[in-house]
N, C-alpha and C. Protein backbone atom coordinates (compact mmCIF):
# COMPACT_ATOMS: atom_id res chain seq x y z
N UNK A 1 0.83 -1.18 0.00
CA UNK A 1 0.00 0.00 0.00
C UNK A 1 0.88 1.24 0.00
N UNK A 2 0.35 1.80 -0.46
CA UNK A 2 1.14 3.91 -0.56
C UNK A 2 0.32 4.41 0.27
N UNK A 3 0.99 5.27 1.27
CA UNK A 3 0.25 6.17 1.81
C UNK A 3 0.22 7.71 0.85
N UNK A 4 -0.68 7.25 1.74
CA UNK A 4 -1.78 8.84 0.77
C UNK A 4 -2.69 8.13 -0.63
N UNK A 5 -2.69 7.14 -0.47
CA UNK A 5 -3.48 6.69 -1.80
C UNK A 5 -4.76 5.77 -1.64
N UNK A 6 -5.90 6.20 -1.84
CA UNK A 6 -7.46 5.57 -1.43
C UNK A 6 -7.51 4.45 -2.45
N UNK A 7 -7.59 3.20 -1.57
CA UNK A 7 -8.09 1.82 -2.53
C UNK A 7 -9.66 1.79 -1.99
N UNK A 8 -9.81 1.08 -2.91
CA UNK A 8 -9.50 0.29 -4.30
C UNK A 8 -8.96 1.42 -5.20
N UNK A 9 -8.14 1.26 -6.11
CA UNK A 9 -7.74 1.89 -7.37
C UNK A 9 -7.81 0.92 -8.41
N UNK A 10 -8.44 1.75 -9.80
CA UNK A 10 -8.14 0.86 -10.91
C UNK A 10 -6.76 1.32 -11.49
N UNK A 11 -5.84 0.40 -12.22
CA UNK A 11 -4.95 0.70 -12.43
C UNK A 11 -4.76 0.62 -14.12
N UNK A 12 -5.83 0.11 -14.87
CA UNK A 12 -6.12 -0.16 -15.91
C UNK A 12 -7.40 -0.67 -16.81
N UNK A 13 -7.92 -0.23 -17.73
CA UNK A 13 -9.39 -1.10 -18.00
C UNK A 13 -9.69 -1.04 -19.61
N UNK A 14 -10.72 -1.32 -20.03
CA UNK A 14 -10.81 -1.74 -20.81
C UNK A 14 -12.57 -1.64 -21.69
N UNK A 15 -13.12 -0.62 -22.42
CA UNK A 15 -14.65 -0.27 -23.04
C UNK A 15 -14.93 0.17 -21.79
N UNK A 16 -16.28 0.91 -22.31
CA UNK A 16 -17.29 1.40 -21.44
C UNK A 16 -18.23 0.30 -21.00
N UNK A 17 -19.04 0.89 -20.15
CA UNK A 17 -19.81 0.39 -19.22
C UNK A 17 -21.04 0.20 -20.07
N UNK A 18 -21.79 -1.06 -20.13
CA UNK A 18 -23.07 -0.83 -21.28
C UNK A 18 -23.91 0.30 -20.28
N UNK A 19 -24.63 0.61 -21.31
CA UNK A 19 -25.57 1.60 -20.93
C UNK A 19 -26.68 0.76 -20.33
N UNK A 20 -27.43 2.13 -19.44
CA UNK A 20 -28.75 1.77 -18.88
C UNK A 20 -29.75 0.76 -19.13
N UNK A 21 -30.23 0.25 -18.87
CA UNK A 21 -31.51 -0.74 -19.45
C UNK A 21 -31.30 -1.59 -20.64
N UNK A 22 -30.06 -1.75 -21.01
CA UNK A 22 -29.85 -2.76 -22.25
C UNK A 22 -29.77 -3.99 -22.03
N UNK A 23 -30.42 -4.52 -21.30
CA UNK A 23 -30.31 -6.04 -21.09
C UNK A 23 -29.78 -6.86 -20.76
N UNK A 24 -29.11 -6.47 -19.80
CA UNK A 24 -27.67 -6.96 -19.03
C UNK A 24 -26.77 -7.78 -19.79
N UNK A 25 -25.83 -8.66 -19.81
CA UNK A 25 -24.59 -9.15 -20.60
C UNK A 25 -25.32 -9.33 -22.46
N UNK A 26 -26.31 -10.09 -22.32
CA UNK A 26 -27.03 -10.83 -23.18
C UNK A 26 -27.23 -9.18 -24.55
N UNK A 27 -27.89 -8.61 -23.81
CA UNK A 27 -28.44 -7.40 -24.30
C UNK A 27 -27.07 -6.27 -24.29
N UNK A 28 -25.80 -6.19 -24.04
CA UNK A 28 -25.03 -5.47 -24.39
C UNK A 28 -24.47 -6.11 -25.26
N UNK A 29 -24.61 -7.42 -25.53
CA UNK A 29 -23.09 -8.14 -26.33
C UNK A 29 -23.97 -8.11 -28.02
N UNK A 30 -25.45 -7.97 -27.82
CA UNK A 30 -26.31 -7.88 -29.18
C UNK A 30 -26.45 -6.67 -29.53
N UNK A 31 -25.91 -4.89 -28.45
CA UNK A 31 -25.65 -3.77 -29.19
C UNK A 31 -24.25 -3.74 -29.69
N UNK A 32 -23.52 -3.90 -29.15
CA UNK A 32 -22.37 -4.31 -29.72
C UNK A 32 -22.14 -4.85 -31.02
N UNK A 33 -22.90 -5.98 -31.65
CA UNK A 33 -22.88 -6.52 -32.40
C UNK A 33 -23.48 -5.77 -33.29
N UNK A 34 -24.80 -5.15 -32.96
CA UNK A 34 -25.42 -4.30 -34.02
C UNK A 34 -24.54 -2.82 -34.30
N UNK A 35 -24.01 -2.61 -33.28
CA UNK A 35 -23.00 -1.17 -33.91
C UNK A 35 -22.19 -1.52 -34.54
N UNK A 36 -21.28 -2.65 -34.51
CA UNK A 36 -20.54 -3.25 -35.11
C UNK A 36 -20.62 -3.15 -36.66
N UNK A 37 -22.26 -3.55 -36.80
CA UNK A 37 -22.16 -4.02 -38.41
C UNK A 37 -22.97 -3.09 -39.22
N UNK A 38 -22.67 -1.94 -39.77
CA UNK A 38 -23.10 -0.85 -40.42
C UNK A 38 -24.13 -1.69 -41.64
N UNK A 39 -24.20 -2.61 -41.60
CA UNK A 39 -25.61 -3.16 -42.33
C UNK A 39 -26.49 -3.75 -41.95
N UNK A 40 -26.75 -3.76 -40.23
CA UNK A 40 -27.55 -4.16 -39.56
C UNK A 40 -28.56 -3.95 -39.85
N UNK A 41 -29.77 -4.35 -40.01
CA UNK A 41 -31.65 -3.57 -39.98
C UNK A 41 -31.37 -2.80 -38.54
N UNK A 42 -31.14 -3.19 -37.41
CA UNK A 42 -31.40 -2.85 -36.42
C UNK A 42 -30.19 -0.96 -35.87
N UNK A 43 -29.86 -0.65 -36.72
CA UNK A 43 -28.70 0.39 -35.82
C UNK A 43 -29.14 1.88 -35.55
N UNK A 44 -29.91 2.14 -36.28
CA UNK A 44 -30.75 3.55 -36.41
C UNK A 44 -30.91 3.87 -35.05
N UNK A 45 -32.15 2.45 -34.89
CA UNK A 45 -33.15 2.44 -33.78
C UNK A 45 -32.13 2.44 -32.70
N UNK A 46 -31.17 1.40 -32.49
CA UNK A 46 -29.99 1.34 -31.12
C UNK A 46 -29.13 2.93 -30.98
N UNK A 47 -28.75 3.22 -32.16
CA UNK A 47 -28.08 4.80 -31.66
C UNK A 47 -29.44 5.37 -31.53
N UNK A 48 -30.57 5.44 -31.67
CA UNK A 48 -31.45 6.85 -31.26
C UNK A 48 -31.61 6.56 -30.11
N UNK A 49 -31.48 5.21 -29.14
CA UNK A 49 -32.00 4.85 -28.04
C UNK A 49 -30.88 4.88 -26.94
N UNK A 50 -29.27 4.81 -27.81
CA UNK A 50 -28.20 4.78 -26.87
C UNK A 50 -28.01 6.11 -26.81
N UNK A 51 -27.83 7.22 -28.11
CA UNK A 51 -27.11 8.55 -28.20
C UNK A 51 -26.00 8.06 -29.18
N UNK A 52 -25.76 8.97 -29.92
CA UNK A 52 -24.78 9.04 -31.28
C UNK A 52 -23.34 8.92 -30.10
N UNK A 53 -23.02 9.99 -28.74
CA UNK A 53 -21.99 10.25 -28.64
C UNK A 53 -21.49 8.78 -27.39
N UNK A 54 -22.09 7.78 -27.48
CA UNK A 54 -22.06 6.31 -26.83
C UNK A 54 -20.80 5.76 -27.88
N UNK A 55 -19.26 5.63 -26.66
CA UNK A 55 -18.78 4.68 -27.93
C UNK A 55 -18.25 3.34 -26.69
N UNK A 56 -18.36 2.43 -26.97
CA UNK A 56 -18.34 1.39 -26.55
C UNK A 56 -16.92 0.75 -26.34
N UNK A 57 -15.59 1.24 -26.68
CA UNK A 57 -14.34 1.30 -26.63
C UNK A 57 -13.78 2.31 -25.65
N UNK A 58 -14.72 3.27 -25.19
CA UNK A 58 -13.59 4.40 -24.60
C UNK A 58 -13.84 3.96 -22.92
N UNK A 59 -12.74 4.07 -22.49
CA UNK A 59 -12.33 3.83 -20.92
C UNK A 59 -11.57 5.02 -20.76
N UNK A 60 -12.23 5.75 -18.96
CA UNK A 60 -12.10 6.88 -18.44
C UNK A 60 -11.72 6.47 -17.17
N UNK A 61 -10.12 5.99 -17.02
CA UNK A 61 -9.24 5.95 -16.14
C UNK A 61 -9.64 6.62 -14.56
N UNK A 62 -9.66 7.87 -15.14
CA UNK A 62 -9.92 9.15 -13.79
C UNK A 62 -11.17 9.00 -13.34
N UNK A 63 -11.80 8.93 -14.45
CA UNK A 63 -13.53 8.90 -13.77
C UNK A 63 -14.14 7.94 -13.24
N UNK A 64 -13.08 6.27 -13.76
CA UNK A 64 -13.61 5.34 -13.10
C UNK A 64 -12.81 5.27 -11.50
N UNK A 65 -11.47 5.82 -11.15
CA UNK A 65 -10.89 5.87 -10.07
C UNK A 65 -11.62 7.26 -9.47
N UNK A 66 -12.26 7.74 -9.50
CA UNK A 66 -13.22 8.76 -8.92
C UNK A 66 -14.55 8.16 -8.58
N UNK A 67 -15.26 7.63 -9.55
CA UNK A 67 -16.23 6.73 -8.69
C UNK A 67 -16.00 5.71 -7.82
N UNK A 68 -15.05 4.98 -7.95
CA UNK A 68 -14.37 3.85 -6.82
C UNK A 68 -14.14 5.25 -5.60
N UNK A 69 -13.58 6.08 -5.54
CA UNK A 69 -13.15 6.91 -4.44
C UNK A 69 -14.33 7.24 -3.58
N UNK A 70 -15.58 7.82 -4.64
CA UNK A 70 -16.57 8.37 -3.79
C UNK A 70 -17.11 7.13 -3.22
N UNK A 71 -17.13 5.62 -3.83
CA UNK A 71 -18.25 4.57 -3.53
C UNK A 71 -17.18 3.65 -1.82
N UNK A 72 -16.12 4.37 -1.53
CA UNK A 72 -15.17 3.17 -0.81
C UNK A 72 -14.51 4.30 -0.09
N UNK A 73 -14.84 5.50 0.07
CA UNK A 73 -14.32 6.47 1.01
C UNK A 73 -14.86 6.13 2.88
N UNK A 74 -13.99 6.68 3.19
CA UNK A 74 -13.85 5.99 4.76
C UNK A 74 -15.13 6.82 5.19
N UNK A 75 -15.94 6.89 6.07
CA UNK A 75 -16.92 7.52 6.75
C UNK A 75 -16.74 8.01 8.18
C-alpha cells in the first residue's frame, strides 16, 4: 500500500460500461454486435435509443478511479 493513496484503485481497464436498461450481458453483447455491423436492420433504432456520442471502446481511467473513491471512502 502507498500512503496517501485511497483503494480500491483501478490501475487499468478496458470499453465502457453498457448503458442503462440494455439487457444486461445478453443485451449489451447484441448492441455491440449491431454497432458493429453498419448493415444491420437494427442500428438507427440502437443509436437513437443509446445517443450518437455512446462509444463502446472508450475507458475513463480518472472517472472510473473517482467513482471507486466516492463509492469506498472511509466515513
Amino acid at each position: 500500500m502507498v500512503e496517501g493513496v485511497s483503494y480500491p484503485v483501478c490501475i487499468t481497464g478496458k470499453r465502457n460500461c453498457p448503458p442503462e436498461d440494455c439487457g444486461g450481458v445478453w443485451g449489451n453483447e447484441a448492441l455491440l454486435a449491431i454497432m458493429a455491423n453498419p448493415t444491420h436492420p437494427e442500428p438507427a433504432e440502437q443509436i437513437d435509443w443509446i445517443g450518437e456520442e455512446f462509444d463502446p471502446d472508450e475507458f475513463d481511467l480518472e472517472l472510473a478511479n473517482t467513482v471507486l473513491a466516492a463509492r469506498f471512502r472511509k466515513k
